[in-house]
C-alpha atoms as a PDB file:
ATOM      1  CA  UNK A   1     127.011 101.768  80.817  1.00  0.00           C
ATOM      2  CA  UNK A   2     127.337 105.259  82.360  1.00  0.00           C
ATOM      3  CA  UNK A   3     127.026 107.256  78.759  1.00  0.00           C
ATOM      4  CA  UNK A   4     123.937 104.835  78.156  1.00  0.00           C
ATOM      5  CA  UNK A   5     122.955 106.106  81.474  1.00  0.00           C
ATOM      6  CA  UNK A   6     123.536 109.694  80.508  1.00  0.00           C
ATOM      7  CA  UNK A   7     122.352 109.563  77.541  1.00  0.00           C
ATOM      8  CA  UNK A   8     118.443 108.124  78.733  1.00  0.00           C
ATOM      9  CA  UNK A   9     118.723 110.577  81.425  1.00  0.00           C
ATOM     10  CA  UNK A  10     119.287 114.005  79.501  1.00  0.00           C
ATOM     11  CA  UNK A  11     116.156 112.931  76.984  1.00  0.00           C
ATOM     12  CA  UNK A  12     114.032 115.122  79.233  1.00  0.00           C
ATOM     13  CA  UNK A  13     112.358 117.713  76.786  1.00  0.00           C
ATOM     14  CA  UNK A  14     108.820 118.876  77.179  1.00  0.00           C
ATOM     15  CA  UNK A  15     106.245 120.575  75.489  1.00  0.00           C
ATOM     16  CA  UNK A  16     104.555 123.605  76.231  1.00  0.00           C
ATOM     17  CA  UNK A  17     102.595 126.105  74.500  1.00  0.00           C
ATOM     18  CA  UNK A  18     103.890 124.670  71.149  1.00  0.00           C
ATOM     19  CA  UNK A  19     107.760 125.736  72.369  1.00  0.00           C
ATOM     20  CA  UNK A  20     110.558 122.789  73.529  1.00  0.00           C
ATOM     21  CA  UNK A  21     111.714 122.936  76.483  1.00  0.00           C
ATOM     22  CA  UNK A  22     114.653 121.242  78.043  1.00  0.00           C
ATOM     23  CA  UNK A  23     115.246 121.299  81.969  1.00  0.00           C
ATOM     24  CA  UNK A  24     118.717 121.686  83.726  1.00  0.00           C
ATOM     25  CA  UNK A  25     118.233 119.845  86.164  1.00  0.00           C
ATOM     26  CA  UNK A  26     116.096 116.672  86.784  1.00  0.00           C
ATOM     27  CA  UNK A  27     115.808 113.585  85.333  1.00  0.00           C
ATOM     28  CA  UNK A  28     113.162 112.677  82.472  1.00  0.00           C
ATOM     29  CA  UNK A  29     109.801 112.362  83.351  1.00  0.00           C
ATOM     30  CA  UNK A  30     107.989 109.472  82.301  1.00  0.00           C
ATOM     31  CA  UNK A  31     111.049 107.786  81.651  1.00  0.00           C
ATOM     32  CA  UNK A  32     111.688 103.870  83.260  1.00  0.00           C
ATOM     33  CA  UNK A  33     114.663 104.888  84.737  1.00  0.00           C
ATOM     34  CA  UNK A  34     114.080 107.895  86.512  1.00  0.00           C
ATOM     35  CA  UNK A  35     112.756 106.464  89.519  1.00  0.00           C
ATOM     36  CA  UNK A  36     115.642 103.700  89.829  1.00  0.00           C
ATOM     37  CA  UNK A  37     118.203 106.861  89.268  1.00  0.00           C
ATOM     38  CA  UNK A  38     116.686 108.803  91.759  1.00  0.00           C
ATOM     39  CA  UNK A  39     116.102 106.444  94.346  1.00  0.00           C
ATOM     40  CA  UNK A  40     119.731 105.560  94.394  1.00  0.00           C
ATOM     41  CA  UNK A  41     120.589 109.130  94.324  1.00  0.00           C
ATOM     42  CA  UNK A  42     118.532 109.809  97.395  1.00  0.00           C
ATOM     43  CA  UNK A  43     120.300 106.400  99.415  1.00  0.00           C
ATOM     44  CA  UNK A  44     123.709 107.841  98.729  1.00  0.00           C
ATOM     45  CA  UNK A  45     122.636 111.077 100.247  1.00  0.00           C
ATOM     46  CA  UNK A  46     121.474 109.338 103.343  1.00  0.00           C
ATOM     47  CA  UNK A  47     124.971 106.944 103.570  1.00  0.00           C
ATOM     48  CA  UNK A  48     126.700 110.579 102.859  1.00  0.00           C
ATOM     49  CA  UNK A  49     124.943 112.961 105.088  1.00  0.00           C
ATOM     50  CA  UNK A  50     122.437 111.264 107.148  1.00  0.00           C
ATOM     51  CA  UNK A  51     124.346 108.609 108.294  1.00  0.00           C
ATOM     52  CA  UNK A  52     126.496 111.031 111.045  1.00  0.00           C
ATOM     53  CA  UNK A  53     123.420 112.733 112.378  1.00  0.00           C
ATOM     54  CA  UNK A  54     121.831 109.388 113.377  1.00  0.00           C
ATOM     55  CA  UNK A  55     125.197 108.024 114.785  1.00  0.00           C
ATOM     56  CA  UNK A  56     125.052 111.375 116.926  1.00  0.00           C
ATOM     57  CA  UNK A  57     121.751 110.435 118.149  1.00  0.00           C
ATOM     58  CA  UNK A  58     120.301 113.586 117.540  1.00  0.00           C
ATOM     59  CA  UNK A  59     118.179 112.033 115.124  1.00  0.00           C
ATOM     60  CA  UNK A  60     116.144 109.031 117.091  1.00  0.00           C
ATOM     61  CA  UNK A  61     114.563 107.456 113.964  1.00  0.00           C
ATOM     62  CA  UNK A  62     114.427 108.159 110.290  1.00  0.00           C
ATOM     63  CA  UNK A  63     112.755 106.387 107.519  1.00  0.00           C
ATOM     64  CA  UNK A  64     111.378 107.515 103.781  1.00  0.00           C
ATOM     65  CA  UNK A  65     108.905 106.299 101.444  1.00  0.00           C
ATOM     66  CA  UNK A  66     109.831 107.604  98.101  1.00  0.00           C
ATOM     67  CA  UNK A  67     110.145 111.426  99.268  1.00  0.00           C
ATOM     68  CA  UNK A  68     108.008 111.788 102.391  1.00  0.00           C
ATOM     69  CA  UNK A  69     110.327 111.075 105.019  1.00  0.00           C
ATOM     70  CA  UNK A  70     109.578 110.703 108.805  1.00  0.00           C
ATOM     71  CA  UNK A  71     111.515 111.665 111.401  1.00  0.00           C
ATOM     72  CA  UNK A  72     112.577 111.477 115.558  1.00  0.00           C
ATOM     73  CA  UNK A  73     115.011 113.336 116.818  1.00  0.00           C
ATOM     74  CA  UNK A  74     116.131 114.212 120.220  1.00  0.00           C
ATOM     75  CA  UNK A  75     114.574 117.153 122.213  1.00  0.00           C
ATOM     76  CA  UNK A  76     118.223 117.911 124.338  1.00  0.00           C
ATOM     77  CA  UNK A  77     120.552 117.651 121.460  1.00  0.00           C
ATOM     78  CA  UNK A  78     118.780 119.329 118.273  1.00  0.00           C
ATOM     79  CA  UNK A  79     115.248 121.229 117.089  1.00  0.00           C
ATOM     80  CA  UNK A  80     113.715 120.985 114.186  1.00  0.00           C
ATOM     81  CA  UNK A  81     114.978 124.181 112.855  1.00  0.00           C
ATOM     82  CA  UNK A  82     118.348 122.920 113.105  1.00  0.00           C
ATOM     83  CA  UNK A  83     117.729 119.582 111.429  1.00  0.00           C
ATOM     84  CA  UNK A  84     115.616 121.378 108.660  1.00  0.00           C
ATOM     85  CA  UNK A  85     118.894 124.014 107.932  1.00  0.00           C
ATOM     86  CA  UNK A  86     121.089 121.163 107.689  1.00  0.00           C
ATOM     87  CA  UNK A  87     118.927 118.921 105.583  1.00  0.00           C
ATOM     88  CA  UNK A  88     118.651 122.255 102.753  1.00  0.00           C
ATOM     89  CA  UNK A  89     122.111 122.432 103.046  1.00  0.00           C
ATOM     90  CA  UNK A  90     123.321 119.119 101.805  1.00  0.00           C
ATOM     91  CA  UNK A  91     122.263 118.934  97.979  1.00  0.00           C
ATOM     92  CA  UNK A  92     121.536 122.923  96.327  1.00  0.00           C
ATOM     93  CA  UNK A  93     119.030 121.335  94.081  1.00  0.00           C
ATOM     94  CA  UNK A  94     116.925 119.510  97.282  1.00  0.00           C
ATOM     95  CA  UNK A  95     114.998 121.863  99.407  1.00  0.00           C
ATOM     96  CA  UNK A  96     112.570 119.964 101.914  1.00  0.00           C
ATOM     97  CA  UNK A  97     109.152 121.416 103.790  1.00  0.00           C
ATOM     98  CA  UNK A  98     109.099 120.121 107.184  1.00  0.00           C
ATOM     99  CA  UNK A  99     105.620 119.502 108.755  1.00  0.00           C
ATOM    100  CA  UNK A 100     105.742 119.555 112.523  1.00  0.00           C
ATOM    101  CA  UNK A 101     103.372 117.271 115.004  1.00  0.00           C
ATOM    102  CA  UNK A 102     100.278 118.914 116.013  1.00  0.00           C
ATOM    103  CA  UNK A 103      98.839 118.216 118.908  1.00  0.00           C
ATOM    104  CA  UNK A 104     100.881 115.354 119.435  1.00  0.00           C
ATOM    105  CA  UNK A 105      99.648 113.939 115.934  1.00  0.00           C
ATOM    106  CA  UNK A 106     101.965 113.880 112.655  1.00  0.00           C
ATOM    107  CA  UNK A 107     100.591 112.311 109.533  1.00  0.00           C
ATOM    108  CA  UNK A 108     102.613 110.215 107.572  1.00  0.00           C
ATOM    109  CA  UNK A 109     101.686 108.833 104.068  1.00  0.00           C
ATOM    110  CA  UNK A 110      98.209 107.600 105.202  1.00  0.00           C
ATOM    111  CA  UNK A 111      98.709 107.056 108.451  1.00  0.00           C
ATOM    112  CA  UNK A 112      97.880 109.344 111.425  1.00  0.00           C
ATOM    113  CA  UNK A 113     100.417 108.765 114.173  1.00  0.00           C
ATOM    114  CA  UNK A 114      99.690 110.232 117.704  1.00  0.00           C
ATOM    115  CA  UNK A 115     102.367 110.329 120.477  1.00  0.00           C
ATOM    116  CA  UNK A 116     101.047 109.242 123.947  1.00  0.00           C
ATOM    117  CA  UNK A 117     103.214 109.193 126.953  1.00  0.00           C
ATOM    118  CA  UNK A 118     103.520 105.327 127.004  1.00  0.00           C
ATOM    119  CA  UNK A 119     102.239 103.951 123.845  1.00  0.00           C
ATOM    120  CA  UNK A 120     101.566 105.454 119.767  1.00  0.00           C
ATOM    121  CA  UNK A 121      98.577 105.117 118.487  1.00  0.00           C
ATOM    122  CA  UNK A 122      97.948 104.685 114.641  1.00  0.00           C
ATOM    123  CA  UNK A 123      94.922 105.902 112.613  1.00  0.00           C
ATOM    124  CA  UNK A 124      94.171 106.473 109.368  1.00  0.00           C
ATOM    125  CA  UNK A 125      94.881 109.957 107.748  1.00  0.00           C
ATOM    126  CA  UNK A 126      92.501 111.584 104.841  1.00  0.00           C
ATOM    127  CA  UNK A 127      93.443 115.052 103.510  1.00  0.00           C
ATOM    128  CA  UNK A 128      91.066 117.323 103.831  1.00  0.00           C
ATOM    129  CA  UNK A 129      90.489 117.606 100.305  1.00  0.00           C
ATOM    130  CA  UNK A 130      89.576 113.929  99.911  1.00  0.00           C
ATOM    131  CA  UNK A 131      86.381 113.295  97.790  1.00  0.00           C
ATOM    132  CA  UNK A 132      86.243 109.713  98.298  1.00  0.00           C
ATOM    133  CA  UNK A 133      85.034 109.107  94.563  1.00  0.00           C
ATOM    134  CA  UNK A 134      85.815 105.393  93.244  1.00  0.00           C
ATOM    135  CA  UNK A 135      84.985 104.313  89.703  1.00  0.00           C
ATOM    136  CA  UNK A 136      80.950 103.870  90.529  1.00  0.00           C
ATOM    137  CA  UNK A 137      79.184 100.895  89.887  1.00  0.00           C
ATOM    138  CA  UNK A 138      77.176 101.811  87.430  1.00  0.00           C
ATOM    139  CA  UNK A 139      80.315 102.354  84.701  1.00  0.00           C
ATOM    140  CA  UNK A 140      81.355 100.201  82.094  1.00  0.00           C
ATOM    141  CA  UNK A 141      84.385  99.140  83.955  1.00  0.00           C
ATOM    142  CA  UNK A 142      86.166  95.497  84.265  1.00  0.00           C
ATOM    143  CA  UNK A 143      84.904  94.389  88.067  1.00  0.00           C
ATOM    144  CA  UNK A 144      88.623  93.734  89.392  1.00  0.00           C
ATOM    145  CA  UNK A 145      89.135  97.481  87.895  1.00  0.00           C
ATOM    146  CA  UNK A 146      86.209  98.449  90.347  1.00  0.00           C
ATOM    147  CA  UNK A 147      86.625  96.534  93.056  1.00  0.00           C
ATOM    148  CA  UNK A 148      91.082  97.546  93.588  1.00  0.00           C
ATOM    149  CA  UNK A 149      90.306 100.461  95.264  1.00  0.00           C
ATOM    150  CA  UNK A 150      88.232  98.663  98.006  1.00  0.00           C
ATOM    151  CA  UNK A 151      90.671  95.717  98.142  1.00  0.00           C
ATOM    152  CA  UNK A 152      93.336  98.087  99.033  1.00  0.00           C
ATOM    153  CA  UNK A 153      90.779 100.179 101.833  1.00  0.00           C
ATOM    154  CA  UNK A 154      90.008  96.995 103.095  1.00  0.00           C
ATOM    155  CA  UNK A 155      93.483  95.323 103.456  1.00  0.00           C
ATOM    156  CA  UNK A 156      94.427  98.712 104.821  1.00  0.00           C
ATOM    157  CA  UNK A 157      91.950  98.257 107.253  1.00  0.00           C
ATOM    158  CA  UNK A 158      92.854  94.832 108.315  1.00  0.00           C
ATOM    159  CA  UNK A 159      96.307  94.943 108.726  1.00  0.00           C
ATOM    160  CA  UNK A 160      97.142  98.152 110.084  1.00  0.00           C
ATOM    161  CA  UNK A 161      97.105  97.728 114.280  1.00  0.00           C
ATOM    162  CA  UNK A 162      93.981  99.522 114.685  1.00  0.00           C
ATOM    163  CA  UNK A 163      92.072  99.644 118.114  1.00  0.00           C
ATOM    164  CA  UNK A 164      88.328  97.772 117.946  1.00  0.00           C
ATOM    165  CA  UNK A 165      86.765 101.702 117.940  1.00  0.00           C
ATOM    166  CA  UNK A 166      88.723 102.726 114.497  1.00  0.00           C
ATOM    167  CA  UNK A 167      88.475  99.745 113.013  1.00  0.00           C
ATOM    168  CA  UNK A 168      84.414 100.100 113.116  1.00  0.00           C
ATOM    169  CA  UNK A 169      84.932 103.593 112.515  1.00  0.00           C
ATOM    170  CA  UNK A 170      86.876 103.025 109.238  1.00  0.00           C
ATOM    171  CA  UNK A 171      84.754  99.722 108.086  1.00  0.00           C
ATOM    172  CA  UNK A 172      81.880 102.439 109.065  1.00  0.00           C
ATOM    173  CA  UNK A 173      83.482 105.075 106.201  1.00  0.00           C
ATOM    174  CA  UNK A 174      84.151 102.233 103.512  1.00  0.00           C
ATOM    175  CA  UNK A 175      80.694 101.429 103.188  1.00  0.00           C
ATOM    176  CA  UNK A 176      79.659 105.003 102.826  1.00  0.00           C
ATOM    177  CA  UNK A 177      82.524 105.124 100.124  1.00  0.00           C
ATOM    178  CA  UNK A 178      80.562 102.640  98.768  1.00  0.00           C
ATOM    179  CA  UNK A 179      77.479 103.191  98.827  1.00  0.00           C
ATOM    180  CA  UNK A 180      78.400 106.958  97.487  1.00  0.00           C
ATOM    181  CA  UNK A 181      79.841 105.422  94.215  1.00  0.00           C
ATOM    182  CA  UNK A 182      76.684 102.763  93.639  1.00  0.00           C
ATOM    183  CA  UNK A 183      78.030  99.872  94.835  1.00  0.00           C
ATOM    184  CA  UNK A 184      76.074  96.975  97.077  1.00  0.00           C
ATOM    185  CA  UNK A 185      77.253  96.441 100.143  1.00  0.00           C
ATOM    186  CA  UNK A 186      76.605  92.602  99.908  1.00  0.00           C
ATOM    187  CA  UNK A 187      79.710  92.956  97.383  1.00  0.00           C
ATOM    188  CA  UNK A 188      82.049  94.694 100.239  1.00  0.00           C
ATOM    189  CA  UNK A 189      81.051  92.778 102.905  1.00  0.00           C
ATOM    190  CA  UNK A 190      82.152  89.767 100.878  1.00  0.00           C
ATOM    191  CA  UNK A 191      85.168  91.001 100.041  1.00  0.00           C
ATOM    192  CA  UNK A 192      86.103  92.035 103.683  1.00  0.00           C
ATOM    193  CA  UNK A 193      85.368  88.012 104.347  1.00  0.00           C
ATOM    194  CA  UNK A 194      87.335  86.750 101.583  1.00  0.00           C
ATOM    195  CA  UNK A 195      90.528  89.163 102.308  1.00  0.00           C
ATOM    196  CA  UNK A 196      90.151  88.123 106.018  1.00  0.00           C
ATOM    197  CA  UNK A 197      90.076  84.371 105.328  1.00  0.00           C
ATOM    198  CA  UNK A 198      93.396  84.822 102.912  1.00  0.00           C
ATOM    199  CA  UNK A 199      95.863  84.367 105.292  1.00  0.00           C
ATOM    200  CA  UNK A 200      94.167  81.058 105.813  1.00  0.00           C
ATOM    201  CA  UNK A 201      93.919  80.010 102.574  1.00  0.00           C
ATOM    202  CA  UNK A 202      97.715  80.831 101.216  1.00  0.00           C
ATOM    203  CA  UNK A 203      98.570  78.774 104.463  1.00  0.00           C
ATOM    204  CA  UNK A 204      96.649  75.812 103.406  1.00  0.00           C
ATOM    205  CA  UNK A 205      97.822  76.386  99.718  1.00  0.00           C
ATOM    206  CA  UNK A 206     101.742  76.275 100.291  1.00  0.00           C
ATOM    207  CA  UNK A 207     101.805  72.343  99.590  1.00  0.00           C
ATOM    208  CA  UNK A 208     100.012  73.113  96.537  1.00  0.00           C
ATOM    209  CA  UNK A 209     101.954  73.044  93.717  1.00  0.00           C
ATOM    210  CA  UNK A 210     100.088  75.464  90.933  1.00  0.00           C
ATOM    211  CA  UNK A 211     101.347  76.626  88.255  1.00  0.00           C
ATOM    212  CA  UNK A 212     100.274  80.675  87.178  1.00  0.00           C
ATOM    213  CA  UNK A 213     100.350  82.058  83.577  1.00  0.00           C
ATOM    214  CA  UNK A 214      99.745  86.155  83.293  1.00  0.00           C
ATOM    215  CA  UNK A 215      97.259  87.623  81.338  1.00  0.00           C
ATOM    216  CA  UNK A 216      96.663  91.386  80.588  1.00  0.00           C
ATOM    217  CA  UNK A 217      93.000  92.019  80.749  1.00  0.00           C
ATOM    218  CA  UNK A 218      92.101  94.056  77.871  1.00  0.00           C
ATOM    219  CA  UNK A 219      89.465  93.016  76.000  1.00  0.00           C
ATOM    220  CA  UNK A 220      86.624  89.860  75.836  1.00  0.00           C
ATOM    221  CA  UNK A 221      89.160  87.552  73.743  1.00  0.00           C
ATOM    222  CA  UNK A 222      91.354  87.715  76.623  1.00  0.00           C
ATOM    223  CA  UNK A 223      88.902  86.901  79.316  1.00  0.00           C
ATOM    224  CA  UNK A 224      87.397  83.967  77.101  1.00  0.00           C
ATOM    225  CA  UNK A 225      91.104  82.675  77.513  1.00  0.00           C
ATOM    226  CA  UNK A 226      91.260  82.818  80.573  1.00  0.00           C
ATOM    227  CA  UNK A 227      87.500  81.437  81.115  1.00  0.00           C
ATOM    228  CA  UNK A 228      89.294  78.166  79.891  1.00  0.00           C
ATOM    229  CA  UNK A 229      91.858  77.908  82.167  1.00  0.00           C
ATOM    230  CA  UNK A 230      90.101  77.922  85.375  1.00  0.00           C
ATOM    231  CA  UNK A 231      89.045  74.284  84.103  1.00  0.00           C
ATOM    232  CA  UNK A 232      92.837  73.253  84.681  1.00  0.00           C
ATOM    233  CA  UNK A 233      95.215  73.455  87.334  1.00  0.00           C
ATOM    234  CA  UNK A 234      96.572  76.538  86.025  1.00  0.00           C
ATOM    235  CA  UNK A 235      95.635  79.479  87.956  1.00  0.00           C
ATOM    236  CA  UNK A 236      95.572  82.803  85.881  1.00  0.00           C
ATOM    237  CA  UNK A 237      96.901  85.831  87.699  1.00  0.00           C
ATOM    238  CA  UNK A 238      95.177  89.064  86.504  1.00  0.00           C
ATOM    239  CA  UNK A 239      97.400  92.475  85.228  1.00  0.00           C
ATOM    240  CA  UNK A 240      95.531  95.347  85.210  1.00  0.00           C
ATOM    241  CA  UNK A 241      96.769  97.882  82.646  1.00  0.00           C
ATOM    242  CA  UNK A 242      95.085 100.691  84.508  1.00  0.00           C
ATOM    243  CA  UNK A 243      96.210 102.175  87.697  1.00  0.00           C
ATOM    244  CA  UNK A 244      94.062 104.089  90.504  1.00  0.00           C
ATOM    245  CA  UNK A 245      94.964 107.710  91.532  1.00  0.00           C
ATOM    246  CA  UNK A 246      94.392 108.654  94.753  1.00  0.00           C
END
């Protein structure tokens, strides 16, 4: 098993400029595996390393998504230059960029966390560079292709613990998103209702006992197919083959 492992992982040449090149460190890109490999590479590190600073308590609360990690440590027993000298120092081929909290506010993935005296308060974060272009309306697009990106702004918007004001404020920037990239509002505002009543209907559906069958939208054959099954009690679960960027 490990030289099968070793084997997939060293398959890491690129091209560039018509020359081969093969790196010396790093796994392959692309590959399957890569992500598995280094996301149990990155947990040992933490069991190794990590696990000492947080039983010292200098280091309040840690937690990582992938590689953005997010972290709390304690003002009268460590700084952050300390913790980011001793993070560099554990692994010569991982060097991390620490981003301090600025005016009490850190972002985190896309969340914007700010630190009040009794309470944290969660927004939303956008980079600055953010365009907000979606696949528009207009293009010759499957409709669950264009409508993904607002399922996910809109469950976003829903489930995160936002106050009354920044919930408006976001539902506020979702229809401009929207109505930027072509798109009628009377679709949005029905799919706010129908990912708000969800909850409700999985509840009611539990005694339910339907059967699914997974189809890979691809081309009108496939959606004829499944045309026919939403006349039986199968329900057809959709696979995009596409992905949105951000």
């Amino acid at each position: 098993m490990i030289t099968l492992l070793e084997v997939t992982l060293q398959q890491n040449y690129f091209s560039f400029c018509n020359n081969i090149y093969q790196p010396q460190k790093g796994v392959s890109v692309g590959s399957p595996i890569s992500n598995t490999v280094a996301e149990i590479f990155l947990q040992d590190l933490e069991k190794t390393h990590l696990k000492q600073i947080l039983d010292k308590q200098n280091i309040t609360f840690y937690t990582r998504y992938v590689d953005d990690i997010l972290l709390i440590y304690n003002t009268k027993h460590t700084t952050p230059e300390i913790i980011h000298s001793h993070i560099n120092k554990i692994h010569p081929n991982l060097q991390f960029t620490p981003t301090a909290e600025h005016n009490n506010s850190i972002s985190f993935l896309d969340l914007l966390i700010t630190r009040h005296p009794t309470q944290i308060e969660i927004d939303i974060f956008r980079k600055p560079t953010t365009t907000d272009t979606i696949i528009n309306y207009t293009s010759n697009h499957p409709t669950e292709h264009k409508m993904a990106a607002y399922s996910y702004l809109i469950n976003r918007m829903t489930s995160l613990p936002l106050s009354d004001e920044k919930r408006i404020a976001e539902w506020q920037n979702i229809r401009t998103i929207a109505n930027n990239n072509k798109f009628p509002i009377h679709h949005i505002t029905k799919l706010r209702t129908q990912i708000q009543r969800k909850p409700q209907m999985n509840t009611a559906n539990n005694n339910n006992n339907n059967r699914w069958a997974n189809f890979t939208y691809h081309n009108p054959k496939v959606r004829m197919i499944t045309n026919f099954f939403r006349q039986t009690d199968i329900k057809v679960a959709f696979k995009s083959t596409k992905t949105l960027q951000n």
